[in-house]
C-alpha atoms as a PDB file:
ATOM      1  CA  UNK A   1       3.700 -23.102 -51.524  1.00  0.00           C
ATOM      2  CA  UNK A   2       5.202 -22.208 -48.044  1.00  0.00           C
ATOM      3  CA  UNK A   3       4.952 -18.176 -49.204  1.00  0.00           C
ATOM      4  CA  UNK A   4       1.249 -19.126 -50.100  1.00  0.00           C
ATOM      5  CA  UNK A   5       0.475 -20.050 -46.720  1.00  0.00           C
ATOM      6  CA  UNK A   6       2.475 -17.311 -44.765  1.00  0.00           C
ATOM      7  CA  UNK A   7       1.095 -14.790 -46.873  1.00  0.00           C
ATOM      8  CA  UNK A   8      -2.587 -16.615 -46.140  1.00  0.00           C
ATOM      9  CA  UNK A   9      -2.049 -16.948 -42.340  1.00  0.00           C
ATOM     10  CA  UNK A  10      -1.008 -13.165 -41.527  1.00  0.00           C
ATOM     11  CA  UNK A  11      -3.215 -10.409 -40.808  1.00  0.00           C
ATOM     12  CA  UNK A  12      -3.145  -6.954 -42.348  1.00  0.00           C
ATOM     13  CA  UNK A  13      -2.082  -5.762 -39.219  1.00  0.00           C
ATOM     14  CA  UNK A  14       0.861  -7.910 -38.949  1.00  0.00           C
ATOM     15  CA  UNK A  15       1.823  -7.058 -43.069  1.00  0.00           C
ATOM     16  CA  UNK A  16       1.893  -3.647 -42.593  1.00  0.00           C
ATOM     17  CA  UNK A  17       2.815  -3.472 -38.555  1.00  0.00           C
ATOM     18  CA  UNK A  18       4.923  -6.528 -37.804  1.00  0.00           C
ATOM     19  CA  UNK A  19       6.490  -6.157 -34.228  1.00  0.00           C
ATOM     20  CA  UNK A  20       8.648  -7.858 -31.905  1.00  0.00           C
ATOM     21  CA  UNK A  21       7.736  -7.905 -28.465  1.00  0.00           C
ATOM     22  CA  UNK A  22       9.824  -9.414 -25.070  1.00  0.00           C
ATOM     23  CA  UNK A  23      10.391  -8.431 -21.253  1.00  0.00           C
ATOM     24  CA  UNK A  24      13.799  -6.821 -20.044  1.00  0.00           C
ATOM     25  CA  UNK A  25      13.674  -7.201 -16.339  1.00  0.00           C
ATOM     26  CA  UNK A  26      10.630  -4.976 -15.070  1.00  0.00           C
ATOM     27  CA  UNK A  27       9.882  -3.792 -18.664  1.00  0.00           C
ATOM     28  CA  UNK A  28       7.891  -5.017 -21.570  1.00  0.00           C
ATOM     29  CA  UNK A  29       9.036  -3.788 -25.091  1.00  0.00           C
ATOM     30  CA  UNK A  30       7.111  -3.426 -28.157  1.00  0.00           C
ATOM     31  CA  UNK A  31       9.017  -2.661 -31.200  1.00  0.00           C
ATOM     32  CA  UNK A  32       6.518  -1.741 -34.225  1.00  0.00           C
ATOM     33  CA  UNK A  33       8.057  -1.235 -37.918  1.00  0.00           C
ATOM     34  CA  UNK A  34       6.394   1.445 -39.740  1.00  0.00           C
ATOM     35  CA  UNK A  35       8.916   2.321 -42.526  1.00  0.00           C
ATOM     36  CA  UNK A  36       7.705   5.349 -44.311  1.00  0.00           C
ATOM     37  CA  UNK A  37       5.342   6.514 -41.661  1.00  0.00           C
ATOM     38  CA  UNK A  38       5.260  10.160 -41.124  1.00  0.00           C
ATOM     39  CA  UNK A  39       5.485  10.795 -37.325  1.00  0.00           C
ATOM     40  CA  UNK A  40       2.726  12.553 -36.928  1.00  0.00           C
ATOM     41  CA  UNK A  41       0.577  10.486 -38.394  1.00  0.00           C
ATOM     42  CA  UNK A  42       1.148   8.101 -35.812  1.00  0.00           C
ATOM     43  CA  UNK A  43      -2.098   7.611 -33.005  1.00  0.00           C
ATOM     44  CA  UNK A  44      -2.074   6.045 -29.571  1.00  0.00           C
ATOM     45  CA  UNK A  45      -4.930   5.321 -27.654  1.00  0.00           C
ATOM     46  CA  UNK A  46      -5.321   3.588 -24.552  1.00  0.00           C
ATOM     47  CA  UNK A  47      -8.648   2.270 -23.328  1.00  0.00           C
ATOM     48  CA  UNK A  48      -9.017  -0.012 -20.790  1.00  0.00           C
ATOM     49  CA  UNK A  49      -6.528  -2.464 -21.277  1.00  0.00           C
ATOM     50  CA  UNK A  50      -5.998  -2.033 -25.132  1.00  0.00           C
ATOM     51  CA  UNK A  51      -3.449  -0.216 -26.457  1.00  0.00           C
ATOM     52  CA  UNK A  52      -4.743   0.761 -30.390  1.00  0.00           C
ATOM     53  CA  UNK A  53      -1.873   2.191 -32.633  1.00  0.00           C
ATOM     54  CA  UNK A  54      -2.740   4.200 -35.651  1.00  0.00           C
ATOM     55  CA  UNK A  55      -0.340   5.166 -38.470  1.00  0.00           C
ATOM     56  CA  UNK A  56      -0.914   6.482 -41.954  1.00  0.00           C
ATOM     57  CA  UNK A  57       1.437   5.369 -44.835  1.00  0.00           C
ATOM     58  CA  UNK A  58       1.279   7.906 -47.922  1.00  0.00           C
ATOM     59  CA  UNK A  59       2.080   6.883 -51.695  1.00  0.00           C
ATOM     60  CA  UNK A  60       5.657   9.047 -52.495  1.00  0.00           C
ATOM     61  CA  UNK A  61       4.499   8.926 -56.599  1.00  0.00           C
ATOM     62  CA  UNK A  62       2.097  11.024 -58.360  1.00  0.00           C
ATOM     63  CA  UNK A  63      -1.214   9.682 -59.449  1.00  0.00           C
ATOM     64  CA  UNK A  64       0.014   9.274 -62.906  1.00  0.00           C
ATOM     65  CA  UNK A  65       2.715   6.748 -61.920  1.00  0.00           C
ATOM     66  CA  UNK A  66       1.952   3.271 -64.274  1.00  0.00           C
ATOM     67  CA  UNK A  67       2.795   0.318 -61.723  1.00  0.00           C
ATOM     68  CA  UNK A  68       5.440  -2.685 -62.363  1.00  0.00           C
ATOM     69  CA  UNK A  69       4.843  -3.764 -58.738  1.00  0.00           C
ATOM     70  CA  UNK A  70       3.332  -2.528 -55.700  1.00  0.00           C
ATOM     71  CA  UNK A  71       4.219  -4.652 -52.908  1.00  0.00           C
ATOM     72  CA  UNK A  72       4.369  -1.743 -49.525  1.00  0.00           C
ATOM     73  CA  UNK A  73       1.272  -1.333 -48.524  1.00  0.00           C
ATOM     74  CA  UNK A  74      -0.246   2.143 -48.190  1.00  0.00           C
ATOM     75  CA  UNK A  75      -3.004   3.741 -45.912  1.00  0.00           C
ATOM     76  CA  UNK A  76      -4.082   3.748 -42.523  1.00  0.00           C
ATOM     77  CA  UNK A  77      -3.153   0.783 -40.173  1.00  0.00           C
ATOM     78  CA  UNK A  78      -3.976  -0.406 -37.279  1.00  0.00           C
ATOM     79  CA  UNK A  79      -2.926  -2.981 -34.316  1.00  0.00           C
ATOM     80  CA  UNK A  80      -4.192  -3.486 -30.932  1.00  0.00           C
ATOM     81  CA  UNK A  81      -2.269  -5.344 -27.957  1.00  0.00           C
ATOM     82  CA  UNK A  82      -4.493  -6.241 -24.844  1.00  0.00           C
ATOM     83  CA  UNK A  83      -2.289  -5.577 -21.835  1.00  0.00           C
ATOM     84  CA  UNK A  84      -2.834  -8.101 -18.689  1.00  0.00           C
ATOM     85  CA  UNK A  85      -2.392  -6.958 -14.876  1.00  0.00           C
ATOM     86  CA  UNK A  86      -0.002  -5.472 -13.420  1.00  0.00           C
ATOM     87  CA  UNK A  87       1.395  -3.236 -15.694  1.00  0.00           C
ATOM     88  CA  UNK A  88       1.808   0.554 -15.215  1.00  0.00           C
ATOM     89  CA  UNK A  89      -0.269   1.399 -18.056  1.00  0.00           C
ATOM     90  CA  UNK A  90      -0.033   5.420 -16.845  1.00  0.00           C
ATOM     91  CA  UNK A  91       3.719   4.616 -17.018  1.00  0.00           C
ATOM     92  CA  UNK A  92       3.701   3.764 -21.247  1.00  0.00           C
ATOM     93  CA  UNK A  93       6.308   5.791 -23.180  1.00  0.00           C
ATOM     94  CA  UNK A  94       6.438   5.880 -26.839  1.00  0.00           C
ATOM     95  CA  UNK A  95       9.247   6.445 -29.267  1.00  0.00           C
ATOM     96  CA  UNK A  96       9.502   6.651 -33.275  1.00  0.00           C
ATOM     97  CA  UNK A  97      12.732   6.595 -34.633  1.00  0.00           C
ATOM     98  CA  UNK A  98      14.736   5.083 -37.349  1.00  0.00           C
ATOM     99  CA  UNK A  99      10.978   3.471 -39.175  1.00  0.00           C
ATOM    100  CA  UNK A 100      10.742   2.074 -35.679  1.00  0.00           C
ATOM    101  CA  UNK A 101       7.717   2.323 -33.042  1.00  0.00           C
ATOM    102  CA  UNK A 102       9.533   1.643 -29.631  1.00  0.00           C
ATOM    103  CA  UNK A 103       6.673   0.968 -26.718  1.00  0.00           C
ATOM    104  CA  UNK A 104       7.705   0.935 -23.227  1.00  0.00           C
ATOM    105  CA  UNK A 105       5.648  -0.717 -20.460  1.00  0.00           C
ATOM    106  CA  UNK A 106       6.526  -1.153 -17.272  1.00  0.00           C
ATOM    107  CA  UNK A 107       5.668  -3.305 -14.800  1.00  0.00           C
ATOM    108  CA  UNK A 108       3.835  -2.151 -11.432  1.00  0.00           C
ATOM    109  CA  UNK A 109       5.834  -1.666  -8.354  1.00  0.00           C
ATOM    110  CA  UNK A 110       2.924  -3.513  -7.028  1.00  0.00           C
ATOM    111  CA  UNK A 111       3.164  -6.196  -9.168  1.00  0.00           C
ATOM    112  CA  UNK A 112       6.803  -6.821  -9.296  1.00  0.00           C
ATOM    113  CA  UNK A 113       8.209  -9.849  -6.704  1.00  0.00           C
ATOM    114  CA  UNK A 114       8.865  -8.814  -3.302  1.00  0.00           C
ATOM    115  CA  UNK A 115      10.470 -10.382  -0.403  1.00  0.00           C
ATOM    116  CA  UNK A 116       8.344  -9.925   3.452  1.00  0.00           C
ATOM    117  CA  UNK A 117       9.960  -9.902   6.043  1.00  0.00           C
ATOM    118  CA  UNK A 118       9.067 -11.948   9.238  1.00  0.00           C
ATOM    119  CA  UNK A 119       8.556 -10.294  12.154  1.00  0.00           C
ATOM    120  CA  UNK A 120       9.784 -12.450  15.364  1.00  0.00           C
ATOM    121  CA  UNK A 121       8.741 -11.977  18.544  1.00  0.00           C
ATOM    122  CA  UNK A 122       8.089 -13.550  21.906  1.00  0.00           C
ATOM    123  CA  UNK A 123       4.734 -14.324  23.728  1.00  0.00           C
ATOM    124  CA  UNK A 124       4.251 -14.514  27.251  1.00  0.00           C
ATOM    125  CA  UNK A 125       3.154 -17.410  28.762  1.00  0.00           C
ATOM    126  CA  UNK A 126       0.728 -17.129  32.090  1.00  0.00           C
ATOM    127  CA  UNK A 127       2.630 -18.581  35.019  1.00  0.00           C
ATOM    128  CA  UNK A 128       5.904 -18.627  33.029  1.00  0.00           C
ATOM    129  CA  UNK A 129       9.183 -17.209  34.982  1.00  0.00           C
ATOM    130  CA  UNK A 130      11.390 -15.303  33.077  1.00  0.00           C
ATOM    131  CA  UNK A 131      15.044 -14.257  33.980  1.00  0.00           C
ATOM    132  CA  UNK A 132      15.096 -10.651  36.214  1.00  0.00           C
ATOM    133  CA  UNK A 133      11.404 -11.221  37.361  1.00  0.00           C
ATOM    134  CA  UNK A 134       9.811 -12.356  40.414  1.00  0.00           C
ATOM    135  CA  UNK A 135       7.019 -14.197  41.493  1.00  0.00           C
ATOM    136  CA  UNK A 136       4.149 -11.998  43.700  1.00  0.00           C
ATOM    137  CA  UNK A 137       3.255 -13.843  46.649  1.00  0.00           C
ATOM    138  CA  UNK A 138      -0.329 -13.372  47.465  1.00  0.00           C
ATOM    139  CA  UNK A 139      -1.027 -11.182  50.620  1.00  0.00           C
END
């Protein structure tokens, strides 16, 4: 029953794409599996703030092949992440290797915390004496 319902509750996307995603200090990693995938198959487009990845998984047997099971998915996939502010999306690297789709995202410098520093300084009060000056007497 429990495989029932996980199988129900993904998305195609998710089947045939699952990924991990987490932040590493000013970075935000996407890892994608896409086992089988030739490399240049693989599509990224940015527009906006979505990121759309393409790959294309191709059947390895001939037509002719008589199934037991067929349980990897084959064809073109997709998945789309929306990014949110602050991210240097003209920054985004991309790297396939091993089955695995390795996204890099930084985060902007403008967007990352920042310390200000506080300026001090002194204001000068009418009438106020201050050490080394003198006092005009009027004429």
């Amino acid at each position: 029953m429990d495989r029932l319902l996980g199988d129900v509750t993904r998305t195609p996307a998710s089947v045939a794409m699952p990924m991990d995603l987490y932040r590493s200090g000013d970075t935000f990693v996407a890892h994608i599996d896409l086992p089988g995938v030739e490399p240049g198959s693989i599509d990224i487009d940015m527009d906006g703030a979505t990121v759309t990845i393409r790959a294309e998984r191709t059947p390895s047997v001939d037509e002719d092949t008589q199934w037991l099971t067929r349980e990897r998915a084959v064809g073109t996939f997709a998945r789309q992440l929306t990014l949110g502010r602050g991210l240097a999306t003209d920054q985004i690297s991309a790297d396939y290797s091993d089955g695995v789709l390795t996204l890099t995202i930084p985060v902007a410098e403008a967007a990352k915390p920042r310390k200000i520093a506080v300026q001090h300084s002194t204001r000068d009060v009418p009438g106020e004496i201050t050490e080394g000056a003198t006092e005009e007497q009027p004429a």
